[in-house]
C-alpha atoms as a PDB file:
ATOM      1  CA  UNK A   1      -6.798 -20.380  -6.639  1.00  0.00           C
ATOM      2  CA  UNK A   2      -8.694 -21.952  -4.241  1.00  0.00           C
ATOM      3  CA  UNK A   3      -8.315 -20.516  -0.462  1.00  0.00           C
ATOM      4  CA  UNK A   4      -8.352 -16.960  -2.815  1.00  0.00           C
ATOM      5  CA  UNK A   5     -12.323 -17.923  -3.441  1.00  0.00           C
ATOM      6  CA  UNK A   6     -12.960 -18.033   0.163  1.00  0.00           C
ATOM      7  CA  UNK A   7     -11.997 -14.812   0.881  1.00  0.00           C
ATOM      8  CA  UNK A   8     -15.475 -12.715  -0.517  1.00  0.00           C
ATOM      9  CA  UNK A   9     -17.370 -13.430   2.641  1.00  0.00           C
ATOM     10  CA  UNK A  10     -14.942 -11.745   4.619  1.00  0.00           C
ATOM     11  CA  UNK A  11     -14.239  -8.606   2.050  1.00  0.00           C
ATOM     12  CA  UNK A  12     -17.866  -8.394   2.106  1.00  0.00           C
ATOM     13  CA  UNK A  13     -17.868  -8.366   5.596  1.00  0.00           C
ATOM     14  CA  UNK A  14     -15.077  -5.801   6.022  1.00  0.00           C
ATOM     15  CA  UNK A  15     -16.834  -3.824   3.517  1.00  0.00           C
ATOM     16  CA  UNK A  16     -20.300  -3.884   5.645  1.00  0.00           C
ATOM     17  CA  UNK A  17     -18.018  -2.584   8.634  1.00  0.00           C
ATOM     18  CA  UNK A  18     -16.457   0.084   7.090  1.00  0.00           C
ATOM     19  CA  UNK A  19     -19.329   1.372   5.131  1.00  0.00           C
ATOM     20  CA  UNK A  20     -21.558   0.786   8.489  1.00  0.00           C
ATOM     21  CA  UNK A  21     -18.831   2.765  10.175  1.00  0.00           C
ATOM     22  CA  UNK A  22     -19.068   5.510   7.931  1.00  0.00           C
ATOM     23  CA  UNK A  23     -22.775   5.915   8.188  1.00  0.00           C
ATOM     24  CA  UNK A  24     -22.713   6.495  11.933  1.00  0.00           C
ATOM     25  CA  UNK A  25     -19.214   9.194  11.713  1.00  0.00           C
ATOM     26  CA  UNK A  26     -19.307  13.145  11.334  1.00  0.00           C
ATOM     27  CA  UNK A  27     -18.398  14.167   7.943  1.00  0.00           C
ATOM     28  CA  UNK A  28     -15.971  16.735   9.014  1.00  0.00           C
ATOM     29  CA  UNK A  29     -14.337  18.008   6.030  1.00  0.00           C
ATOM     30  CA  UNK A  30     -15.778  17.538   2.027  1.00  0.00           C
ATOM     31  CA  UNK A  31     -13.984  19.118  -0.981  1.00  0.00           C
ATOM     32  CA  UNK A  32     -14.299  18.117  -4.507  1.00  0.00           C
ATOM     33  CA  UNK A  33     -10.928  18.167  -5.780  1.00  0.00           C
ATOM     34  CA  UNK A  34      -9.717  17.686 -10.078  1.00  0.00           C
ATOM     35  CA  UNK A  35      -9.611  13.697  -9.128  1.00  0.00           C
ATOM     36  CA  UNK A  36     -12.151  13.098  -6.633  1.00  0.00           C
ATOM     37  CA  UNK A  37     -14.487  13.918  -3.993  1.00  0.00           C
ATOM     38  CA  UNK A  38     -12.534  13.665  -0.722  1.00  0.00           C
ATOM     39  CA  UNK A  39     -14.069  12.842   2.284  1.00  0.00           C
ATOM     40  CA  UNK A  40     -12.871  13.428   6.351  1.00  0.00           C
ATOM     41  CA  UNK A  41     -14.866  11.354   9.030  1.00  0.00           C
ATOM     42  CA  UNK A  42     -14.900  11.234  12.774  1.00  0.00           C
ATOM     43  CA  UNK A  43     -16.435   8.715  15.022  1.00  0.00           C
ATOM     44  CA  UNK A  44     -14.988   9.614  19.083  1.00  0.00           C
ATOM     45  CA  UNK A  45     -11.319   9.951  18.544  1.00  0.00           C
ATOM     46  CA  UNK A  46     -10.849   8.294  14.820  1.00  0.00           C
ATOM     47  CA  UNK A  47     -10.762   9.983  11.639  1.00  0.00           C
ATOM     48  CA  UNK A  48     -10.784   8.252   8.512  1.00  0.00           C
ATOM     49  CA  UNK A  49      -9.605   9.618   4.786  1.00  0.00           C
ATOM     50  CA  UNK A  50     -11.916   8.754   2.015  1.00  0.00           C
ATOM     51  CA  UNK A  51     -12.149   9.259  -1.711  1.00  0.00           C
ATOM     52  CA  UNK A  52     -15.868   9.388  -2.728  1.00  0.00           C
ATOM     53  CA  UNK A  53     -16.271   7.650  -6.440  1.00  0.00           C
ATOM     54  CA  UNK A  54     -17.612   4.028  -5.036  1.00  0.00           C
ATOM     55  CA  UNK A  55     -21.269   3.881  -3.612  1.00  0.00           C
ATOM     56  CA  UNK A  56     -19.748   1.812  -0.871  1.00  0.00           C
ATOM     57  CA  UNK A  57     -16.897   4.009   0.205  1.00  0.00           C
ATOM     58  CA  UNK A  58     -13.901   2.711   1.758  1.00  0.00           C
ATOM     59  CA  UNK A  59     -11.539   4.542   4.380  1.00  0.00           C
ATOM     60  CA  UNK A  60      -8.215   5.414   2.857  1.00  0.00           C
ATOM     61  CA  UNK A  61      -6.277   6.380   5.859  1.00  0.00           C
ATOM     62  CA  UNK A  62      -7.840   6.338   9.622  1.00  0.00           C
ATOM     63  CA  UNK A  63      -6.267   8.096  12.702  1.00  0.00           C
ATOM     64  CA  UNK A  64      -6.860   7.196  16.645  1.00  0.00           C
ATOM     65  CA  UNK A  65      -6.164  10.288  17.842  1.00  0.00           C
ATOM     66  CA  UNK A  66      -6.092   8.863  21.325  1.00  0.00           C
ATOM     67  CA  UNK A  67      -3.102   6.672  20.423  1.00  0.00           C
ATOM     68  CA  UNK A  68      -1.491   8.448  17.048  1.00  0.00           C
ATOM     69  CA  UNK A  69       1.191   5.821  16.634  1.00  0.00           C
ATOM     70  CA  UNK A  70      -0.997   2.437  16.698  1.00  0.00           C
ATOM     71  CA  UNK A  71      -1.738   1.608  12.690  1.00  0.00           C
ATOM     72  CA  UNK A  72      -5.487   1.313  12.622  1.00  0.00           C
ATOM     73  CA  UNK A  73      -5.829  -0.499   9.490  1.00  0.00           C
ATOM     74  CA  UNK A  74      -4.254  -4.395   9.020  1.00  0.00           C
ATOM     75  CA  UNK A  75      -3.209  -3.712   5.492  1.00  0.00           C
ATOM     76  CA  UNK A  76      -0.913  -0.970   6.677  1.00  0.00           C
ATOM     77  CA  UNK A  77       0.584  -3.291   9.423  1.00  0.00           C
ATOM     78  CA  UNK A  78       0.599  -5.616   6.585  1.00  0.00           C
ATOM     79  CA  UNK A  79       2.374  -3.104   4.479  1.00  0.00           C
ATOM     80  CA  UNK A  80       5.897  -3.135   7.212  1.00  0.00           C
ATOM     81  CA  UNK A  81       6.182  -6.627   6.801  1.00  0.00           C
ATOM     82  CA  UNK A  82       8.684  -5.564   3.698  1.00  0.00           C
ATOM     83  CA  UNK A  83      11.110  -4.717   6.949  1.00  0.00           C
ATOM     84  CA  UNK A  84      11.549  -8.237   7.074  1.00  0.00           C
ATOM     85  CA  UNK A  85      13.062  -8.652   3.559  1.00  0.00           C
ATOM     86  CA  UNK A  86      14.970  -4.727   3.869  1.00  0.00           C
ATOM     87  CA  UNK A  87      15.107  -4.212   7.865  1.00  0.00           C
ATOM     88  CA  UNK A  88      17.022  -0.302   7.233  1.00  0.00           C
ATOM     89  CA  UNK A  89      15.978   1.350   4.366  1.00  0.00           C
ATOM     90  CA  UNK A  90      17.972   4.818   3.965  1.00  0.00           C
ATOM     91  CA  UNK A  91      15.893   5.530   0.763  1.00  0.00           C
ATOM     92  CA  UNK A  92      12.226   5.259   0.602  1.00  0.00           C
ATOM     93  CA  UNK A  93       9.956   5.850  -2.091  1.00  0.00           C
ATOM     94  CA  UNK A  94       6.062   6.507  -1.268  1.00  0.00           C
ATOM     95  CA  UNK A  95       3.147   5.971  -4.043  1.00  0.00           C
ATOM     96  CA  UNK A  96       0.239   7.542  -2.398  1.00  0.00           C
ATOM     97  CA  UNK A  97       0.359   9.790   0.720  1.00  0.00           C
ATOM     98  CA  UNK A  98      -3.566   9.129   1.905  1.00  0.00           C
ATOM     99  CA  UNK A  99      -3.387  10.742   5.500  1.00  0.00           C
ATOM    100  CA  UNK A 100       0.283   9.566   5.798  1.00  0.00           C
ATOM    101  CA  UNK A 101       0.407   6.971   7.493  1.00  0.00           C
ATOM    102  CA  UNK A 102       3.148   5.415   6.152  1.00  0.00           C
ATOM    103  CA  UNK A 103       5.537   8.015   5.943  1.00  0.00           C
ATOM    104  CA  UNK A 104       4.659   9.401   9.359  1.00  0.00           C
ATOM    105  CA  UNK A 105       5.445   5.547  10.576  1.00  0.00           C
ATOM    106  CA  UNK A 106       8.967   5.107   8.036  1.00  0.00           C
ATOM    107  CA  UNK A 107      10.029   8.083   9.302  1.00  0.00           C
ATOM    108  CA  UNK A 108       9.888   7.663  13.054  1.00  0.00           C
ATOM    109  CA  UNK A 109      11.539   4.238  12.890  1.00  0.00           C
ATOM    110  CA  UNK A 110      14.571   5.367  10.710  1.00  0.00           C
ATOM    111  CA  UNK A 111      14.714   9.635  11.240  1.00  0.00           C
ATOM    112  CA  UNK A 112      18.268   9.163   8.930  1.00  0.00           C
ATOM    113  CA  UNK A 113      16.326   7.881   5.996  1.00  0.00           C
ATOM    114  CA  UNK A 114      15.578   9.705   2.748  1.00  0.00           C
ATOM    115  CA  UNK A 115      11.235   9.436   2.026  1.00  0.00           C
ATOM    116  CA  UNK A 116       9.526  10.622  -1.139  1.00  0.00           C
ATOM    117  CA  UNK A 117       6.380  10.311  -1.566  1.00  0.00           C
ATOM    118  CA  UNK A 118       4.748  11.072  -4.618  1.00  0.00           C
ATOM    119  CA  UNK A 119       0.761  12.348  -4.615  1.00  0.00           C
ATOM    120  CA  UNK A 120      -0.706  13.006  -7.487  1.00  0.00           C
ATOM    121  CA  UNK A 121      -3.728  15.195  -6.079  1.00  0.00           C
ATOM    122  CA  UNK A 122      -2.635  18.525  -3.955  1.00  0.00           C
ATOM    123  CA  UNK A 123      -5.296  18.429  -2.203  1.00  0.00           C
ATOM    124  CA  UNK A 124      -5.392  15.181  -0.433  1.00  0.00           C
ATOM    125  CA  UNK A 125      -1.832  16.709   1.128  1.00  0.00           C
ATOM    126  CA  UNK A 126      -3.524  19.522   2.471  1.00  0.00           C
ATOM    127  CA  UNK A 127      -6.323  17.281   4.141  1.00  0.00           C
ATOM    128  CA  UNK A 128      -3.480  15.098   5.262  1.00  0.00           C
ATOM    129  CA  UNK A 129      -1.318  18.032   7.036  1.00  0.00           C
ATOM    130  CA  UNK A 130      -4.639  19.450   8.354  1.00  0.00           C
ATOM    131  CA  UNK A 131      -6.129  16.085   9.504  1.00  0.00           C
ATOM    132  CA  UNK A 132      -3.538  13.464  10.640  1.00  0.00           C
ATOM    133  CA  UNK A 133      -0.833  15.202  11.838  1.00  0.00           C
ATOM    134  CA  UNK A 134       1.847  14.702   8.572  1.00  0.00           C
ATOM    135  CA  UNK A 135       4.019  17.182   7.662  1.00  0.00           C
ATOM    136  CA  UNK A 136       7.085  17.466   5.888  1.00  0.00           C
ATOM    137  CA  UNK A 137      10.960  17.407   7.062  1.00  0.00           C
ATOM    138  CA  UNK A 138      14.093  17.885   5.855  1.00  0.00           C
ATOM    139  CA  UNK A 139      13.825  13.851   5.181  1.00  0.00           C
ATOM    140  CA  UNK A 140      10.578  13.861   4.245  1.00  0.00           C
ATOM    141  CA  UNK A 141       9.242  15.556   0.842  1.00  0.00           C
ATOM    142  CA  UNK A 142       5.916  15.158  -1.210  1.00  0.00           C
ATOM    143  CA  UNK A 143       6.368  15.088  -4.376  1.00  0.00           C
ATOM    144  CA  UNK A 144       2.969  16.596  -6.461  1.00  0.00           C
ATOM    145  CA  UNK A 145       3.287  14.294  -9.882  1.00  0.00           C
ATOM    146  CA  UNK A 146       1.662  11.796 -11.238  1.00  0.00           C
ATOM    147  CA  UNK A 147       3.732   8.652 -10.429  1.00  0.00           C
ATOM    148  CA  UNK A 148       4.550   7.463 -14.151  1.00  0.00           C
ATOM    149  CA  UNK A 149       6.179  10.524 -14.920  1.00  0.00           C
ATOM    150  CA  UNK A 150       7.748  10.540 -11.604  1.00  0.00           C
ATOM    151  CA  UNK A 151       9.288   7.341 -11.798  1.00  0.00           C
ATOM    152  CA  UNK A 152      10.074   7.882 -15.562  1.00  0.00           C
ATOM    153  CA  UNK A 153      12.137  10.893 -14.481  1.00  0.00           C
ATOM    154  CA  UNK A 154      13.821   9.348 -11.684  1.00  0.00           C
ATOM    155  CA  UNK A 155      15.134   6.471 -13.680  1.00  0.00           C
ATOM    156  CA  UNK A 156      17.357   9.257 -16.084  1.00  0.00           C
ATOM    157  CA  UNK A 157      18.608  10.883 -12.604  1.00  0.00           C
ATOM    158  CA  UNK A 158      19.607   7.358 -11.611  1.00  0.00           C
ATOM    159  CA  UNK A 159      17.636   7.512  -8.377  1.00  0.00           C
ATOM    160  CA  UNK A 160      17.723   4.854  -6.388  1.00  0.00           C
ATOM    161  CA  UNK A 161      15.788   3.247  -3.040  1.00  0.00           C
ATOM    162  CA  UNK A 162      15.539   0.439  -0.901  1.00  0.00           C
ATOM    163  CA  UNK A 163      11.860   0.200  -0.143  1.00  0.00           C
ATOM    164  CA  UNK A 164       9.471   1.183  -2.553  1.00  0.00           C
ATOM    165  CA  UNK A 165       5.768   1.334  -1.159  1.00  0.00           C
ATOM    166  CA  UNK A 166       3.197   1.365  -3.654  1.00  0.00           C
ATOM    167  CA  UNK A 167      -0.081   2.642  -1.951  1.00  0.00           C
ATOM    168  CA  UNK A 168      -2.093   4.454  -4.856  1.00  0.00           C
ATOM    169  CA  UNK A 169      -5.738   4.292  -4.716  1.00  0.00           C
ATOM    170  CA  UNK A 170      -8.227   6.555  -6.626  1.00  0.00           C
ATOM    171  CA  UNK A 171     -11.109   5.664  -4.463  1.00  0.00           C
ATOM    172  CA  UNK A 172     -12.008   2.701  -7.278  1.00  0.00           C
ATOM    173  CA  UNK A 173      -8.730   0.926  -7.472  1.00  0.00           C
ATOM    174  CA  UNK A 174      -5.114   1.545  -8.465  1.00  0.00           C
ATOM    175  CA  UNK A 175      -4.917   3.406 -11.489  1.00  0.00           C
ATOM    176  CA  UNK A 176      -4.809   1.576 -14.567  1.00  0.00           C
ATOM    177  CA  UNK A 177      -1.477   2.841 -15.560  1.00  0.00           C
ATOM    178  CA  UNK A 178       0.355   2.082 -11.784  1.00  0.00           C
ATOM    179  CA  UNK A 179      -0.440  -1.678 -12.613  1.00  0.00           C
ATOM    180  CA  UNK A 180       0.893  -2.451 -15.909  1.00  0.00           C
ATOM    181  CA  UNK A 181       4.430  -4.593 -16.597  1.00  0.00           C
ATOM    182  CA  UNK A 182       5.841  -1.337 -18.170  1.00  0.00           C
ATOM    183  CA  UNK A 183       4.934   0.468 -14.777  1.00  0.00           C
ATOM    184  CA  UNK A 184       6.225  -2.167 -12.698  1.00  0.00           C
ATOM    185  CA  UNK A 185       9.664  -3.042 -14.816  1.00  0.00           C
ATOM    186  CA  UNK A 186      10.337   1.111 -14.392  1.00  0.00           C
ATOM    187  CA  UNK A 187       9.661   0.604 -10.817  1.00  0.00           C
ATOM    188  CA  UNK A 188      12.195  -2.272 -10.652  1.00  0.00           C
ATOM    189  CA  UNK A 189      14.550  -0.034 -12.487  1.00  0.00           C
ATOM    190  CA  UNK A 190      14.678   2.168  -9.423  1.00  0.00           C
ATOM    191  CA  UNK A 191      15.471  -0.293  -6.791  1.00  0.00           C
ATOM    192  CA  UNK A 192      18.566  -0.424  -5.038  1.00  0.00           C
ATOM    193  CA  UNK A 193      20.240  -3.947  -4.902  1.00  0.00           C
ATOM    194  CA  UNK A 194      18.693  -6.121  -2.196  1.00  0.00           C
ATOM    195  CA  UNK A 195      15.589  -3.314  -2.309  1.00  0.00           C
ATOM    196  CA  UNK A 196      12.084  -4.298  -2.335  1.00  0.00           C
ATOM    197  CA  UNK A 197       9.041  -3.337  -4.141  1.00  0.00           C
ATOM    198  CA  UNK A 198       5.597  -3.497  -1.712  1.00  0.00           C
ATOM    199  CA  UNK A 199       2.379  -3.193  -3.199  1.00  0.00           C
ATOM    200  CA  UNK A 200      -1.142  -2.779  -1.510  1.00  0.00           C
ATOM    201  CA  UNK A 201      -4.234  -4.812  -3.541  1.00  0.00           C
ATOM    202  CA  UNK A 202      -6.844  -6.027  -2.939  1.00  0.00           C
ATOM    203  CA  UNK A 203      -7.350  -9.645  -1.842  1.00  0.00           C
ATOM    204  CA  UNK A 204     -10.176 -10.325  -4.336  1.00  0.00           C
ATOM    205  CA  UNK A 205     -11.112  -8.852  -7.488  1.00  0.00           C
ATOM    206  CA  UNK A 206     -11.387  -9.704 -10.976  1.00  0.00           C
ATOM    207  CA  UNK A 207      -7.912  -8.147 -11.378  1.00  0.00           C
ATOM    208  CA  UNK A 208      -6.450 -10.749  -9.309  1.00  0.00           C
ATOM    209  CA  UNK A 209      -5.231 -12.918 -11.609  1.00  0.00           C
ATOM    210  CA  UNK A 210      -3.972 -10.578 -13.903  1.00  0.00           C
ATOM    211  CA  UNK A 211      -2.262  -7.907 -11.210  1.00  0.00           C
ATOM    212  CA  UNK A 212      -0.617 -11.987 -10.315  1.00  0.00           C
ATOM    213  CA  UNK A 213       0.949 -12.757 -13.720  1.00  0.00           C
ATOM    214  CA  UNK A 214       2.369  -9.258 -14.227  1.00  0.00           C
ATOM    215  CA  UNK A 215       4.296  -9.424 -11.009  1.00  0.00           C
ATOM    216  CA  UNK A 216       5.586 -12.404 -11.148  1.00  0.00           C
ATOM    217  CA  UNK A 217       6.614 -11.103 -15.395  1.00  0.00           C
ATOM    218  CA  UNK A 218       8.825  -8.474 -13.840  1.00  0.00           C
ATOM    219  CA  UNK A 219       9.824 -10.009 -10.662  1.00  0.00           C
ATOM    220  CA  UNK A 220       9.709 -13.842 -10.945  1.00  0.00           C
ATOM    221  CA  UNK A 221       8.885 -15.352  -7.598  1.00  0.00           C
ATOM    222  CA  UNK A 222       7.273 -13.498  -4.791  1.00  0.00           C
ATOM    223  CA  UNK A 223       5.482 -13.394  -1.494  1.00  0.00           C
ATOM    224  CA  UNK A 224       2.176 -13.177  -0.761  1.00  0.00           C
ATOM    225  CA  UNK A 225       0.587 -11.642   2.027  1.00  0.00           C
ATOM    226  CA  UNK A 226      -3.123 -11.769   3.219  1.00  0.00           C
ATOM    227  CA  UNK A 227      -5.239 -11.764   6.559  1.00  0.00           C
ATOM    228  CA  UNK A 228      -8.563 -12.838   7.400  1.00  0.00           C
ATOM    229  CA  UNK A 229      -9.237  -9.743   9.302  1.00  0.00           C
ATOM    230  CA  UNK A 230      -8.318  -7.475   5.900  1.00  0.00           C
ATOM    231  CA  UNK A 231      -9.550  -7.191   2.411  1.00  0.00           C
ATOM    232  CA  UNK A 232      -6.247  -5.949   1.399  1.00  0.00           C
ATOM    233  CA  UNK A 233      -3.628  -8.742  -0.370  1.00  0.00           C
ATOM    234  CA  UNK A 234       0.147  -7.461  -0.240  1.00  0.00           C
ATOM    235  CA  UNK A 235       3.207  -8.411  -2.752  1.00  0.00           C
ATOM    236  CA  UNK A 236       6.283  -8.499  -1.610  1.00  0.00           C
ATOM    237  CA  UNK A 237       8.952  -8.392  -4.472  1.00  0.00           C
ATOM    238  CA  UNK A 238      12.832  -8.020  -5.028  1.00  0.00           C
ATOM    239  CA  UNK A 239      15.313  -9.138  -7.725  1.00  0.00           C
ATOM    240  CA  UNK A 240      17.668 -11.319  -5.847  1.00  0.00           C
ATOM    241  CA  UNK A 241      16.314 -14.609  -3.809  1.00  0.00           C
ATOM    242  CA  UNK A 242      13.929 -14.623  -1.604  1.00  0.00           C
ATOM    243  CA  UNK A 243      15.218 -15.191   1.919  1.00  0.00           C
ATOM    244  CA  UNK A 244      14.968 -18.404   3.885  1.00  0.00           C
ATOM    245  CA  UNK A 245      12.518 -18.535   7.187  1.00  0.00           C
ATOM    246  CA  UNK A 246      15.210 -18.292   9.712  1.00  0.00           C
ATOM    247  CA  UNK A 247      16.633 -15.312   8.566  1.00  0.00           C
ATOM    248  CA  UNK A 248      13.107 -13.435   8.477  1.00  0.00           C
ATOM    249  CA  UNK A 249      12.816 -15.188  12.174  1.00  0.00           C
ATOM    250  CA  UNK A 250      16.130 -13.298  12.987  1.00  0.00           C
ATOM    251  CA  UNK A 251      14.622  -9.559  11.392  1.00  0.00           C
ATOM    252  CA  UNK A 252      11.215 -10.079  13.234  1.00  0.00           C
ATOM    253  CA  UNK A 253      12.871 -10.302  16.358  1.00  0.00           C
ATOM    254  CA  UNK A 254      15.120  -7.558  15.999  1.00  0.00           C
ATOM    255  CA  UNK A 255      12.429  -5.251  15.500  1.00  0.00           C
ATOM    256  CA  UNK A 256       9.758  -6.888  18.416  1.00  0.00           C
ATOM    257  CA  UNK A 257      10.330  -3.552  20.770  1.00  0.00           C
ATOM    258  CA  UNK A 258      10.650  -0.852  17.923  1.00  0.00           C
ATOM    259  CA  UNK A 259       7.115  -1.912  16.618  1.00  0.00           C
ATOM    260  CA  UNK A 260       5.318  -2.195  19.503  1.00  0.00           C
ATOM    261  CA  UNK A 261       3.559   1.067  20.152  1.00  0.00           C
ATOM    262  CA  UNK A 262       2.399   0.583  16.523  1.00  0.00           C
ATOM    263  CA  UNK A 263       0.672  -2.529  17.417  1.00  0.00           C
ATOM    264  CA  UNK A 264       2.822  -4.518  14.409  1.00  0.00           C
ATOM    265  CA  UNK A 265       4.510  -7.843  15.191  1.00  0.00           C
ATOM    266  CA  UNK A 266       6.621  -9.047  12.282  1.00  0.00           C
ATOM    267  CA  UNK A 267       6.988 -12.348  13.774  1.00  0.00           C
ATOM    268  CA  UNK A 268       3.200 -13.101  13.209  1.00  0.00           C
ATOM    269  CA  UNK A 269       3.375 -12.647   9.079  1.00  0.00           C
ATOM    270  CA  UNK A 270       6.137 -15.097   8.471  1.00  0.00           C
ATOM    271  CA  UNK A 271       3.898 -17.879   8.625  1.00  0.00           C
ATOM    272  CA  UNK A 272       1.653 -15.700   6.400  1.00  0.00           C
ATOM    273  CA  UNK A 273       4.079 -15.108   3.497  1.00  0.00           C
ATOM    274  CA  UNK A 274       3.489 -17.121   0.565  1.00  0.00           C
ATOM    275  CA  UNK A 275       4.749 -18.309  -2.809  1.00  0.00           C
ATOM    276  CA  UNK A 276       1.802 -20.358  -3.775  1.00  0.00           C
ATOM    277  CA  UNK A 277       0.427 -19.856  -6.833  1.00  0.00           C
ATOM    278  CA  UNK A 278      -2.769 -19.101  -5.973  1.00  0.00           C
ATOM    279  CA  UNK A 279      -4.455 -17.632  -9.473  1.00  0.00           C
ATOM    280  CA  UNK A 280      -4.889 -18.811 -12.881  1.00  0.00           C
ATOM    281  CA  UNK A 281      -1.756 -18.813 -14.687  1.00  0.00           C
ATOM    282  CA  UNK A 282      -2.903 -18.212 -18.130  1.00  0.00           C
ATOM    283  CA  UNK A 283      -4.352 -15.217 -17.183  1.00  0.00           C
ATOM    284  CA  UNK A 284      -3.025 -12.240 -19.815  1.00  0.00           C
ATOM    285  CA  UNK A 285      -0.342 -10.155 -17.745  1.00  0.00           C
ATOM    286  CA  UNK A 286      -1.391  -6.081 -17.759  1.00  0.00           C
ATOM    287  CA  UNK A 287       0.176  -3.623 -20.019  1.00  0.00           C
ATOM    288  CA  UNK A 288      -0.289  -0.119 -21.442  1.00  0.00           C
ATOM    289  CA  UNK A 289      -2.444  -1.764 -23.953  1.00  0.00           C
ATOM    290  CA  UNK A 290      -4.405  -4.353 -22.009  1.00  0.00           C
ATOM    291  CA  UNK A 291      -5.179  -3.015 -18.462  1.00  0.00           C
ATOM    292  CA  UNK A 292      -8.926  -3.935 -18.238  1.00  0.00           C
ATOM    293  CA  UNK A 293     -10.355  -1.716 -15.214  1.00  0.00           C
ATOM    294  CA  UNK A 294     -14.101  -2.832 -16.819  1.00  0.00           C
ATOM    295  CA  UNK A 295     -12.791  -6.483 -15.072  1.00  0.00           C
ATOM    296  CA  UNK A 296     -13.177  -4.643 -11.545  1.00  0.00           C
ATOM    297  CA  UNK A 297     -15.500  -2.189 -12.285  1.00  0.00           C
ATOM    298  CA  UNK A 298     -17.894  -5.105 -13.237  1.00  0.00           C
ATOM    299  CA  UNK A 299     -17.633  -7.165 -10.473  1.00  0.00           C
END
């Protein structure tokens, strides 16, 4: 636990920055839709995505529109590093659209692949097709569901993928019920063998712990990614072995030119993948009965 509790000055930094940022941008588009108050921002040629329910808001999604395929955000960036465990995904599943980053990004790197991305709030896709350039393809298709149901109905039609991203904020945190060991083992259900589960959370919170155990209940052993420059902690998960540094060496380097005009290099989170237990392990693993959003909410 203890290079986690060194982390707040720089969330609260990052934080300060973002909130700072906001205060100085162009509100450019507001709409209050049935799950939150959704926010567009400019500042010169960036747009950011937020979801009003925090006083200090955070930017969901950001766009330079002067260079369209640089990620803006670390945690994205932080987000491909699953290429390293599944470097050609022809099945992708999406939890969250935001302004689309990710899909716009999965999608340009493999055109062949198969991407669903499930949204629970219509209106957030309308903001992102009017905003930050996503739209949909014969590959690419938004599903409008809430993602329990979605992934409870893909498991009876035997769907299957090879990256799963989940990306699900509600402007507070992921929702209670997209962090619970039921949610996650009918996630696992839907991977593909040698597929990989990715999940964007948050470096520090009271959750921490908790969000910890449950993971490692469903999927045993798995990495750990997180930056100084981000707030954002990522999981990295699969059923079968984790693989050894060489080989990730190998996938990093296969993909050094692809990446490039997104401004990710793979090479530079191998060192930054982890297995350390880093939380308390008696902490009580989530479920549909015990998912304590009070924990965060009270932090």
């Amino acid at each position: 636990m203890s290079h986690r509790r060194g982390i707040p000055g720089i969330i609260l930094v990052c934080t300060l920055l973002t909130t700072a940022s906001s205060a100085y941008a162009e509100i450019i588009h507001r709409e209050r839709s049935l799950y939150s108050t959704i926010l567009v921002n400019e500042k010169g040629s960036t747009i950011c995505l937020q979801f009003s329910v925090r006083k200090d808001q955070r930017n969901q999604s950001c766009l330079d529109r002067n260079s369209p395929r640089k990620l803006v955000f670390p945690y994205a960036k932080m987000m491909l590093a699953s290429l390293l465990l599944v470097p050609n995904p022809q099945r992708i599943l999406i939890v969250g659209l935001g302004g689309g980053t990710l899909p716009v990004t999965l999608h340009e790197l493999f055109p062949g692949a198969i991407i669903d991305v499930v949204e629970i709030d219509p209106a957030v896709k309308i903001v992102a097709e009017t905003y930050f350039d996503f739209t949909e393809t014969d590959n690419v298709t938004v599903i409008l569901q809430d993602a329990r149901v979605f992934t409870k109905r893909a498991a009876t039609r035997e769907r299957r993928y090879d990256l799963i991203m989940l990306d699900a904020f509600n402007g507070d945190y992921i929702p209670e019920h997209l962090m619970t060991r039921e949610y996650l083992e009918e996630t696992r259900a839907l991977l593909a063998p040698g597929g990989v589960v990715v999940s964007n959370t948050f470096a520090i919170s009271r959750l921490y712990d908790h969000e910890s155990e449950t993971y490692r209940a469903v999927f045993g052993e798995f990495f750990n990614i997180r930056s100084r420059s981000s707030a954002n902690r990522v999981i990295l998960a699969r059923q079968e072995t984790l693989p050894a540094p060489d080989t990730l060496a190998a996938t990093a380097r296969s993909f050094s030119v692809r990446l490039r005009p997104y401004d990710v290099r793979l090479e530079e989170y191998i060192t930054a993948l982890s297995t350390e237990v880093d939380w308390d392990e008696k902490a009580r693993v989530l479920t549909d009965q015990y998912a304590p959003a009070n924990l965060l909410r009270n932090q």
